[in-house]
N, C-alpha and C. Protein backbone atom coordinates (compact mmCIF):
# COMPACT_ATOMS: atom_id res chain seq x y z
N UNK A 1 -88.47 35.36 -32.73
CA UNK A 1 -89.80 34.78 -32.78
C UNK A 1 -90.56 35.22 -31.54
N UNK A 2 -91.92 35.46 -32.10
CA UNK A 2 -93.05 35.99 -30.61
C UNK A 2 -94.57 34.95 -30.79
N UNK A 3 -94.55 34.68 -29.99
CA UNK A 3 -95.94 34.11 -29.44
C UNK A 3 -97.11 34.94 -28.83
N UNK A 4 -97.71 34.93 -28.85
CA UNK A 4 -98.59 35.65 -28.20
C UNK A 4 -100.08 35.33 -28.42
N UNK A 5 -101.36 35.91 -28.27
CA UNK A 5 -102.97 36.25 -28.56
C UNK A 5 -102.99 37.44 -28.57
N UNK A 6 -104.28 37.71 -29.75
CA UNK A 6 -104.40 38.93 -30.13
C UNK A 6 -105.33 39.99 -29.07
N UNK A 7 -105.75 39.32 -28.23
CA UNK A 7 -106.68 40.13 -27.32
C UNK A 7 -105.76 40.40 -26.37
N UNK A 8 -104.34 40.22 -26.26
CA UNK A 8 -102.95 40.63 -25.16
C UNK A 8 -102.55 41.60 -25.61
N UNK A 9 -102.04 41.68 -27.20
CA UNK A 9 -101.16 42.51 -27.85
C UNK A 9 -100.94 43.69 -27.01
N UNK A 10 -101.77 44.33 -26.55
CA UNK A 10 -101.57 45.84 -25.87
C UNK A 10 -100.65 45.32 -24.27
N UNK A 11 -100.62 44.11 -24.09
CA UNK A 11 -99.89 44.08 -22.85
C UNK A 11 -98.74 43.62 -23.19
N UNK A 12 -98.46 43.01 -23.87
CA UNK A 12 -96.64 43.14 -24.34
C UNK A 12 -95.86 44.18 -24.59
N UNK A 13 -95.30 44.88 -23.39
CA UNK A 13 -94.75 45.79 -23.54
C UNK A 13 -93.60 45.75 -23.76
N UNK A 14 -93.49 44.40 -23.86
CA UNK A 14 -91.62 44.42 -24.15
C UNK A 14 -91.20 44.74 -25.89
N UNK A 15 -92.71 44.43 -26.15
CA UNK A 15 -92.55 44.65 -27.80
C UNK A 15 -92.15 46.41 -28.07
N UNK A 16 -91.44 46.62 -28.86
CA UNK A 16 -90.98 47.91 -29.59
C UNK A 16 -92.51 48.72 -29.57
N UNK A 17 -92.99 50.32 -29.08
CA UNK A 17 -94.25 50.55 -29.46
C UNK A 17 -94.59 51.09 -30.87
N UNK A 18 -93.92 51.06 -31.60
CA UNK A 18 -94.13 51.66 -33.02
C UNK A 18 -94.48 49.72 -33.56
N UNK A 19 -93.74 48.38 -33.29
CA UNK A 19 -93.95 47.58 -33.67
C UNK A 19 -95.65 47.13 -33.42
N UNK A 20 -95.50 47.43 -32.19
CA UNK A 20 -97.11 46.84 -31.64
C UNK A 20 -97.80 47.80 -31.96
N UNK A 21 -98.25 49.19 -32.45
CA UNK A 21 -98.76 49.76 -32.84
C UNK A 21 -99.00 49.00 -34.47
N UNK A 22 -98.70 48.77 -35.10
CA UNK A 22 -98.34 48.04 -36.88
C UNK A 22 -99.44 47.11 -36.24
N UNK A 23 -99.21 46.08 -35.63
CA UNK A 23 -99.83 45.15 -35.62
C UNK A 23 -101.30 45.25 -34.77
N UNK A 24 -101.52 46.44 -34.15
CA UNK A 24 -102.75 46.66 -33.81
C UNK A 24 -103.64 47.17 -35.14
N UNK A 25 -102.86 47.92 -35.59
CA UNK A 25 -103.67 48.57 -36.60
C UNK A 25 -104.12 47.51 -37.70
N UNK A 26 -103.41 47.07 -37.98
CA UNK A 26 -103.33 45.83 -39.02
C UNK A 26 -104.49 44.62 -38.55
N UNK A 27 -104.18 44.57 -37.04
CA UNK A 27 -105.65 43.81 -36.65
C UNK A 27 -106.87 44.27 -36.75
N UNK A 28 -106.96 45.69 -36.81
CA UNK A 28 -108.17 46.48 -36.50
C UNK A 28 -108.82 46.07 -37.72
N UNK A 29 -107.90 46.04 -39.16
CA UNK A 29 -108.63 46.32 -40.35
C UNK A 29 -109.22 45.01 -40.65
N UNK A 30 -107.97 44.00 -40.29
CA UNK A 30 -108.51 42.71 -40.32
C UNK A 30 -109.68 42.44 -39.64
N UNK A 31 -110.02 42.72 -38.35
CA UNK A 31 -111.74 42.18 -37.49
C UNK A 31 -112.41 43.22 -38.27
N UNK A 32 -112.16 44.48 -38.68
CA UNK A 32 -113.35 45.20 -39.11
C UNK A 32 -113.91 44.32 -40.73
N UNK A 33 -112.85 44.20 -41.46
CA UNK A 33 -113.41 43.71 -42.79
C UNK A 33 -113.16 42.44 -42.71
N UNK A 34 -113.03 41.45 -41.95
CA UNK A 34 -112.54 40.20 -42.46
C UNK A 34 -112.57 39.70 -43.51
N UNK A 35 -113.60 39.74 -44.59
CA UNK A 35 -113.38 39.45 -46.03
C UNK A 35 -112.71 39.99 -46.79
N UNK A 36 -111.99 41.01 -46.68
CA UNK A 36 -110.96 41.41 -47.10
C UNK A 36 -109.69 40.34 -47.20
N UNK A 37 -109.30 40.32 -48.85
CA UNK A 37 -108.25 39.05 -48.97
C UNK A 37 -106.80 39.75 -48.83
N UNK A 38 -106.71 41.02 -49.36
CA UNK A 38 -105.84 42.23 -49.34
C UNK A 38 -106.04 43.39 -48.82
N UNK A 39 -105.30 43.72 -47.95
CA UNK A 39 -105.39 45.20 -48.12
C UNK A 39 -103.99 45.81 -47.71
N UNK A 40 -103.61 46.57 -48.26
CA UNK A 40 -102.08 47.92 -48.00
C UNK A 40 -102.54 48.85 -46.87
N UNK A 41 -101.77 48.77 -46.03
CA UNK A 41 -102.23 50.13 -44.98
C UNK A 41 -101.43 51.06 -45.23
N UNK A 42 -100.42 50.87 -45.49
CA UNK A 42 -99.21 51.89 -45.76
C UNK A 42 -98.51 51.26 -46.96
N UNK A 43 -98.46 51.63 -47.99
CA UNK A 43 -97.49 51.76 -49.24
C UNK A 43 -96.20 50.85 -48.86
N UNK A 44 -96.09 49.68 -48.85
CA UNK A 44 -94.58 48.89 -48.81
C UNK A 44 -93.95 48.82 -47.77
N UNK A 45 -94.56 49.35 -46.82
CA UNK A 45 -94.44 49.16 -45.23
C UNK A 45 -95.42 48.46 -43.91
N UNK A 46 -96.76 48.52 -44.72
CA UNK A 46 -97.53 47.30 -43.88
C UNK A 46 -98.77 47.09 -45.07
N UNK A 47 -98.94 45.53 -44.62
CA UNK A 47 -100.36 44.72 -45.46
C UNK A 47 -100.32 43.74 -44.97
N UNK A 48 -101.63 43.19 -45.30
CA UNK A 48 -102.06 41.71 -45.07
C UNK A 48 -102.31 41.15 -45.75
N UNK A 49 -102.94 39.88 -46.25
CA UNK A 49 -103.36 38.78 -46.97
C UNK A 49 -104.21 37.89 -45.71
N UNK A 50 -105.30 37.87 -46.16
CA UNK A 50 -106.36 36.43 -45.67
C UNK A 50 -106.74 35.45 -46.22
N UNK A 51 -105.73 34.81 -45.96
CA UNK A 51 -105.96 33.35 -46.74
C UNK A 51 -106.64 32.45 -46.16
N UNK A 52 -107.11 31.46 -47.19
CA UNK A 52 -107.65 29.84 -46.74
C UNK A 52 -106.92 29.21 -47.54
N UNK A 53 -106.30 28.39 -46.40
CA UNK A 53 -105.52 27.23 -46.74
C UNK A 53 -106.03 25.63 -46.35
N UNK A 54 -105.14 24.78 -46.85
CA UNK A 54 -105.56 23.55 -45.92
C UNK A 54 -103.33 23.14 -45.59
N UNK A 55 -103.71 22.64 -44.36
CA UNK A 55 -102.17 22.39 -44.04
C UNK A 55 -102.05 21.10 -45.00
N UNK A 56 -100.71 20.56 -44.92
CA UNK A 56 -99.65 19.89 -45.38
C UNK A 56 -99.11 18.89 -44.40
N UNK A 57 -98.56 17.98 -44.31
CA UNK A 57 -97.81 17.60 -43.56
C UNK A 57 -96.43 18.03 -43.54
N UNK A 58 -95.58 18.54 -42.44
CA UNK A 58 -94.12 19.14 -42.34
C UNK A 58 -93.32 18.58 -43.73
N UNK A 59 -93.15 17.45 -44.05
CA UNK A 59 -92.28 16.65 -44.57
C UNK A 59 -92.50 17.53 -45.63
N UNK A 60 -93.67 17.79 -46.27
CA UNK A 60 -94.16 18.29 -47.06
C UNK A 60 -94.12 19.93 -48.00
N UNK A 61 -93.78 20.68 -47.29
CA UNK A 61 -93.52 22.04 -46.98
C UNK A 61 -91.75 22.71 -46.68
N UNK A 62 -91.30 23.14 -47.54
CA UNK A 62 -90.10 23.82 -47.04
C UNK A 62 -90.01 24.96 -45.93
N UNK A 63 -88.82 25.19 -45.18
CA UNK A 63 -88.76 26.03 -44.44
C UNK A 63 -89.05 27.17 -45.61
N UNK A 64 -89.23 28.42 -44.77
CA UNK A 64 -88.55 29.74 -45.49
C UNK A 64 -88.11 30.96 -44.23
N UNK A 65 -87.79 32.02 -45.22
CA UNK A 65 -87.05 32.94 -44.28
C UNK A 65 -87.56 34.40 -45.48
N UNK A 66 -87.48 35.45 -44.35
CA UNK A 66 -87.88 36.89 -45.20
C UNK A 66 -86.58 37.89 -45.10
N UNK A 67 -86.18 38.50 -45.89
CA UNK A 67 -84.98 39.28 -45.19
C UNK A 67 -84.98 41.10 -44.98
N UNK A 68 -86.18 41.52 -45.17
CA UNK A 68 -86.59 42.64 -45.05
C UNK A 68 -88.14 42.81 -44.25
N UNK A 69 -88.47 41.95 -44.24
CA UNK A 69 -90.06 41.95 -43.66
C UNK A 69 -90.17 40.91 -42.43
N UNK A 70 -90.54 41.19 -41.27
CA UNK A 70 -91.56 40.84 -40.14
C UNK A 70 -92.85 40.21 -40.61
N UNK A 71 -92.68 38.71 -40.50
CA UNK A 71 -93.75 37.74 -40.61
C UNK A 71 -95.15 37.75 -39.87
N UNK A 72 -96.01 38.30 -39.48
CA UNK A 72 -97.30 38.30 -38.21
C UNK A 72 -97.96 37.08 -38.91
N UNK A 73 -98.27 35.79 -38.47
CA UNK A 73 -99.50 35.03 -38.64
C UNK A 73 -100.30 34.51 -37.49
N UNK A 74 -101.69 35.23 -37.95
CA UNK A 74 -102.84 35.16 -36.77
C UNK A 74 -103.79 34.51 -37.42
N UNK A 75 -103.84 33.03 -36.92
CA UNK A 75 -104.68 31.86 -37.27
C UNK A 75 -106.28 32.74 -36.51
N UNK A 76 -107.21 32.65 -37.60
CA UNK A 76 -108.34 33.41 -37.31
C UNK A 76 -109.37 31.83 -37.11
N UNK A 77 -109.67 30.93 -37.65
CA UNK A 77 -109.91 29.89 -37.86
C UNK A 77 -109.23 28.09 -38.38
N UNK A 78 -109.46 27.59 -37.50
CA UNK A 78 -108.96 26.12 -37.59
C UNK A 78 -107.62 25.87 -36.56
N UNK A 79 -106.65 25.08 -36.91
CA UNK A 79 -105.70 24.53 -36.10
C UNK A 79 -104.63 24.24 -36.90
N UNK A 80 -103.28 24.73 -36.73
CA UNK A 80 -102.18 24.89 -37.62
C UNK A 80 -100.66 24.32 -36.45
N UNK A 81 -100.14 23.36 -37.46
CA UNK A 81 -98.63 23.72 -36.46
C UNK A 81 -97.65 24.65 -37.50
N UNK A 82 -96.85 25.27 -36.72
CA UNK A 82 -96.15 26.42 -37.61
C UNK A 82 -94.67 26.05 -37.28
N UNK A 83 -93.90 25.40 -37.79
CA UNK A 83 -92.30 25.02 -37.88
C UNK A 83 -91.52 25.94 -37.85
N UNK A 84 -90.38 26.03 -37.15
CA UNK A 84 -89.39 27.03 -36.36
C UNK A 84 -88.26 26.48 -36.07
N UNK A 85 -86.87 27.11 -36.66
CA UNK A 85 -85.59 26.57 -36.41
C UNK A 85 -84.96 27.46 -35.94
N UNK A 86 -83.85 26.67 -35.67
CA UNK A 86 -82.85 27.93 -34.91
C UNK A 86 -81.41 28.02 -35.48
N UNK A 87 -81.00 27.29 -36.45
CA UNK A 87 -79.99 26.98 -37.48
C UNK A 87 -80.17 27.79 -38.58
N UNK A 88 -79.11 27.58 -39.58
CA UNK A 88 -78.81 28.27 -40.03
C UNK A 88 -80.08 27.56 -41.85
N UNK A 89 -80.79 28.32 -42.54
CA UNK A 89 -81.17 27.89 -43.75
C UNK A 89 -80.56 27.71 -44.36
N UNK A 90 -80.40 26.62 -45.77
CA UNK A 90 -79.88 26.27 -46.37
C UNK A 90 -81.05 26.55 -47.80
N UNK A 91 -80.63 27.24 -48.69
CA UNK A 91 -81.56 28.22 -49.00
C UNK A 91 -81.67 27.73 -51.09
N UNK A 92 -82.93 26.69 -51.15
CA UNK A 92 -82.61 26.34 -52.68
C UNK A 92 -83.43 26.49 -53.62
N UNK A 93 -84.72 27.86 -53.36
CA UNK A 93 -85.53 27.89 -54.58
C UNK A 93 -85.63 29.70 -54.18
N UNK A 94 -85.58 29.95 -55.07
CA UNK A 94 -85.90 31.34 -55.36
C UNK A 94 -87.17 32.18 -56.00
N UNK A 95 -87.99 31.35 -56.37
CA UNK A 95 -89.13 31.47 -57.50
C UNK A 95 -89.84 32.78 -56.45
N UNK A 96 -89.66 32.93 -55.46
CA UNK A 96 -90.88 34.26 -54.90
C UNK A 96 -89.81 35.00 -54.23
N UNK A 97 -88.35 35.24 -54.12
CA UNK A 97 -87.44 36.17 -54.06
C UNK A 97 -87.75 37.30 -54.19
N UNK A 98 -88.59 37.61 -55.50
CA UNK A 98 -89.17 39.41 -55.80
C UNK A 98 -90.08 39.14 -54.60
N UNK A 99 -90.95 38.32 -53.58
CA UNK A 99 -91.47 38.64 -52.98
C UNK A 99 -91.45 38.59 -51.43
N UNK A 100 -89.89 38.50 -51.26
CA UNK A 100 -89.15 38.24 -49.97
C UNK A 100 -89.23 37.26 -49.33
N UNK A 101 -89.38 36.14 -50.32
CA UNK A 101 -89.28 34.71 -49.68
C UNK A 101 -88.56 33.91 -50.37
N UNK A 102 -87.48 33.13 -49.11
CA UNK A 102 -86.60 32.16 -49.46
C UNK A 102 -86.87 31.12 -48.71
N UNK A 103 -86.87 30.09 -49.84
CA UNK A 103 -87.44 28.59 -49.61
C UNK A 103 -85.90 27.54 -48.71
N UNK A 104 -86.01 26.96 -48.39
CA UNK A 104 -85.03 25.93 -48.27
C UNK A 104 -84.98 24.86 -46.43
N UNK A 105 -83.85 24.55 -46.65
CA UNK A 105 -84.07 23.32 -45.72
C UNK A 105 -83.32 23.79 -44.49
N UNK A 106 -83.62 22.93 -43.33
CA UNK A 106 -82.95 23.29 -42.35
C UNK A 106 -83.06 21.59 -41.34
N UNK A 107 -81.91 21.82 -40.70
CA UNK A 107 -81.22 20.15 -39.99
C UNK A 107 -82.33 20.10 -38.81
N UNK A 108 -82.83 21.69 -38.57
CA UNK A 108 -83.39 21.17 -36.76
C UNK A 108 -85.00 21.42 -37.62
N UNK A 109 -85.83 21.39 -36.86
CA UNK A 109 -87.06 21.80 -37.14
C UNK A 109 -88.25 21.14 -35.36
N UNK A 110 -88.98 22.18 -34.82
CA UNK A 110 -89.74 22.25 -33.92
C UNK A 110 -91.08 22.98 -34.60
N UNK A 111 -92.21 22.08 -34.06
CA UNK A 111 -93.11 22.71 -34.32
C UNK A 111 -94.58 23.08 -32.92
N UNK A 112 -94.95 24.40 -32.99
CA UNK A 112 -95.68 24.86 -31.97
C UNK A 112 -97.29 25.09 -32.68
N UNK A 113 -98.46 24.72 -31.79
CA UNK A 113 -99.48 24.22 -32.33
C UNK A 113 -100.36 25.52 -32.20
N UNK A 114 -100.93 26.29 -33.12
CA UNK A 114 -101.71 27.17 -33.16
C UNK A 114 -103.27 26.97 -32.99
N UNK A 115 -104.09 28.03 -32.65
CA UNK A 115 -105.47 28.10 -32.19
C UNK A 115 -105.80 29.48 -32.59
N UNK A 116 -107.02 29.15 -32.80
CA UNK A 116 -107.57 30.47 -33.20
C UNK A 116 -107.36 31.47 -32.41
N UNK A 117 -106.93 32.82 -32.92
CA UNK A 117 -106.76 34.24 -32.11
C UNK A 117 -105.12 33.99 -31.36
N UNK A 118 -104.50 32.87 -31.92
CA UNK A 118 -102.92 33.09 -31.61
C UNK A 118 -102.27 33.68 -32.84
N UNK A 119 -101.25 34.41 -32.21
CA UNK A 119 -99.99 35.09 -32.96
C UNK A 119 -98.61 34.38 -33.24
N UNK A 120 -97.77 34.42 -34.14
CA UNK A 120 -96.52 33.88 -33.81
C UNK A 120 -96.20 35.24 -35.05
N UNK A 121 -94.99 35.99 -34.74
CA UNK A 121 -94.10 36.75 -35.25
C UNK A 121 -92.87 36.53 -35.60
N UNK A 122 -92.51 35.86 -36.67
CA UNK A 122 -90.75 35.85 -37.20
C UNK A 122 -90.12 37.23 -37.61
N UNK A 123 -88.98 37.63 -37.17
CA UNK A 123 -88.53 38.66 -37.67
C UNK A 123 -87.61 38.35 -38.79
N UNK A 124 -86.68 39.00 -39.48
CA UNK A 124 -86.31 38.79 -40.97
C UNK A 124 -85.06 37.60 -40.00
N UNK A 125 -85.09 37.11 -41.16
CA UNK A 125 -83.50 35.76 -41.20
C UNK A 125 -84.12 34.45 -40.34
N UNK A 126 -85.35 34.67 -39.39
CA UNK A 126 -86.03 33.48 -38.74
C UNK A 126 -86.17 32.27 -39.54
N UNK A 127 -85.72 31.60 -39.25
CA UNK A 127 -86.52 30.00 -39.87
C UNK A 127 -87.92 29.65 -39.75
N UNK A 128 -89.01 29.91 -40.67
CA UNK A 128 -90.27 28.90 -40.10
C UNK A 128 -90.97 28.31 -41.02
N UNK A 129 -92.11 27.89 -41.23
CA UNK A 129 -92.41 26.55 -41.86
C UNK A 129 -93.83 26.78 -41.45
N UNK A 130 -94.72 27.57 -42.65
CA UNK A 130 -96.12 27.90 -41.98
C UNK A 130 -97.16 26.38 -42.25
N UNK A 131 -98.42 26.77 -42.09
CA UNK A 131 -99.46 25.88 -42.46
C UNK A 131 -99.15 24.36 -42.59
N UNK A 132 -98.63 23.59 -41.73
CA UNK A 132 -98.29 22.50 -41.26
C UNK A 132 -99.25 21.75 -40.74
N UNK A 133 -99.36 20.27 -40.70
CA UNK A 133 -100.47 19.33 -39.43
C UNK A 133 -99.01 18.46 -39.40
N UNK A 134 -99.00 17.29 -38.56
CA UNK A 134 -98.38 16.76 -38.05
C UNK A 134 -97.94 14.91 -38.38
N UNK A 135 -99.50 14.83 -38.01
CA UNK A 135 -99.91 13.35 -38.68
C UNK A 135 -101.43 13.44 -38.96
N UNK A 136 -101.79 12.92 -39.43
CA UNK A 136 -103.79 12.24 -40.04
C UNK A 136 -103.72 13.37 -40.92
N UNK A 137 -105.20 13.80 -40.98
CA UNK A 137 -105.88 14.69 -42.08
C UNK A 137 -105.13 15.80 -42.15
N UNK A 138 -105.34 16.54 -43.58
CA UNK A 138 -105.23 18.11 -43.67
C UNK A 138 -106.21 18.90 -42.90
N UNK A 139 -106.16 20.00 -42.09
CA UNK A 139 -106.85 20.74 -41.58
C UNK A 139 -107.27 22.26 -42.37
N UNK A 140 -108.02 22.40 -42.38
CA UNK A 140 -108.60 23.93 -43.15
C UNK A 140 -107.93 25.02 -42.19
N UNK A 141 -107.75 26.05 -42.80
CA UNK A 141 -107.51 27.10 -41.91
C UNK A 141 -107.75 28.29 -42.50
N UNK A 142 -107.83 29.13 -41.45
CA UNK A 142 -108.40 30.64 -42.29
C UNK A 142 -107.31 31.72 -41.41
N UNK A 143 -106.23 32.55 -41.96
CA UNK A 143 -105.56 33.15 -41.47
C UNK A 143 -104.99 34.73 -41.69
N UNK A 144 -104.83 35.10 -41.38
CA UNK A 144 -104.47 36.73 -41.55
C UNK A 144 -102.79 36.70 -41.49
N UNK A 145 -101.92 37.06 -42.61
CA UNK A 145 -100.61 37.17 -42.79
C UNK A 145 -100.25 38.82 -42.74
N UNK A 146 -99.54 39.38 -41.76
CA UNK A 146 -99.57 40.80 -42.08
C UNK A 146 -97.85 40.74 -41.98
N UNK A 147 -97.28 41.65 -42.97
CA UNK A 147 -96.27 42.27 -43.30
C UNK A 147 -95.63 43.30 -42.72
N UNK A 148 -94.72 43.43 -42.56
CA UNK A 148 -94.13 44.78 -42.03
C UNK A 148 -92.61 45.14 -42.16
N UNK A 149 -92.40 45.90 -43.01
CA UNK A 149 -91.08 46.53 -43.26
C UNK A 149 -90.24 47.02 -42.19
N UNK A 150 -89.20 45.54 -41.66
CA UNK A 150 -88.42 45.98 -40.64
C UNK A 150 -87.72 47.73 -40.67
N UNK A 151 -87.63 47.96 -41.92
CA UNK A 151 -86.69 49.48 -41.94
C UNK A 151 -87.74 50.45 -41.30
N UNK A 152 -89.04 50.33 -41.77
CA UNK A 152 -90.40 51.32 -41.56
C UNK A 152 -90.23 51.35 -39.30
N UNK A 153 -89.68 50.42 -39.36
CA UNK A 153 -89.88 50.94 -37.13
C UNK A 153 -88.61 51.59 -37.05
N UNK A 154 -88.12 51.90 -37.49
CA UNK A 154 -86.88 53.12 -37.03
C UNK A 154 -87.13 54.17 -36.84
């Protein structure tokens, strides 16, 4: 898991540079078109999705986990907590499997509070638990999900 803001990205150098390269580019397309709900940059190796959501409460929401793809979510608008374990998933719906997501539960669960123009990065087998609030209202959010084919940085 990585934390970060998107106006840093170029100073994390600890990140892989073929990784942080993906995710610059992927930002670029995102601030240039933001209305863009889709777009493929590369054929099955990088894309995004810009969604509007409204969060959930945790209780509410299953963990999941990816096992070929690098998670990027960059809250562009509103306020999100994003759930993160460090145990092992316990793994019980399959319905989006063709789309590298496995649903299920997990014993620990922490959650870290997002702001607009923050990053958080799961790599494949991570535990997390997106579009979350905590307690009171649902919150709106507007976010950029970008993809990336762990095999594609080799």
């Amino acid at each position: 898991m990585f934390t970060g803001h998107i106006q840093r990205i170029h100073q994390y150098s600890y990140l892989q540079d073929n990784l942080r390269q993906k995710i610059t580019l992927a930002l670029e397309h995102v601030m240039h078109d933001p209305n863009t709900e889709e777009k493929v940059i590369e054929e099955g190796d990088l894309w995004y999705n810009i969604i509007e959501a409204q969060t959930v409460l945790t209780t509410e929401r299953q963990f999941e986990i990816h096992k070929e793809y690098i998670d990027v979510h960059v809250l562009l608008d509103g306020q999100e907590y994003m759930g993160y374990a460090h145990d092992e998933l316990v793994v019980n719906d399959l319905h989006m499997v063709d789309q590298d997501v496995y649903f299920g539960t997990s014993t620990e669960g922490r959650y870290l509070e997002m702001k607009p123009g923050e990053i958080v990065m799961f790599f494949p087998n991570e535990i997390h638990k997106p579009l979350c609030h905590l307690t009171g209202q649902a919150k709106k959010v507007r976010k950029a999900i970008i993809k990336i084919r762990q095999a594609s940085l080799v």
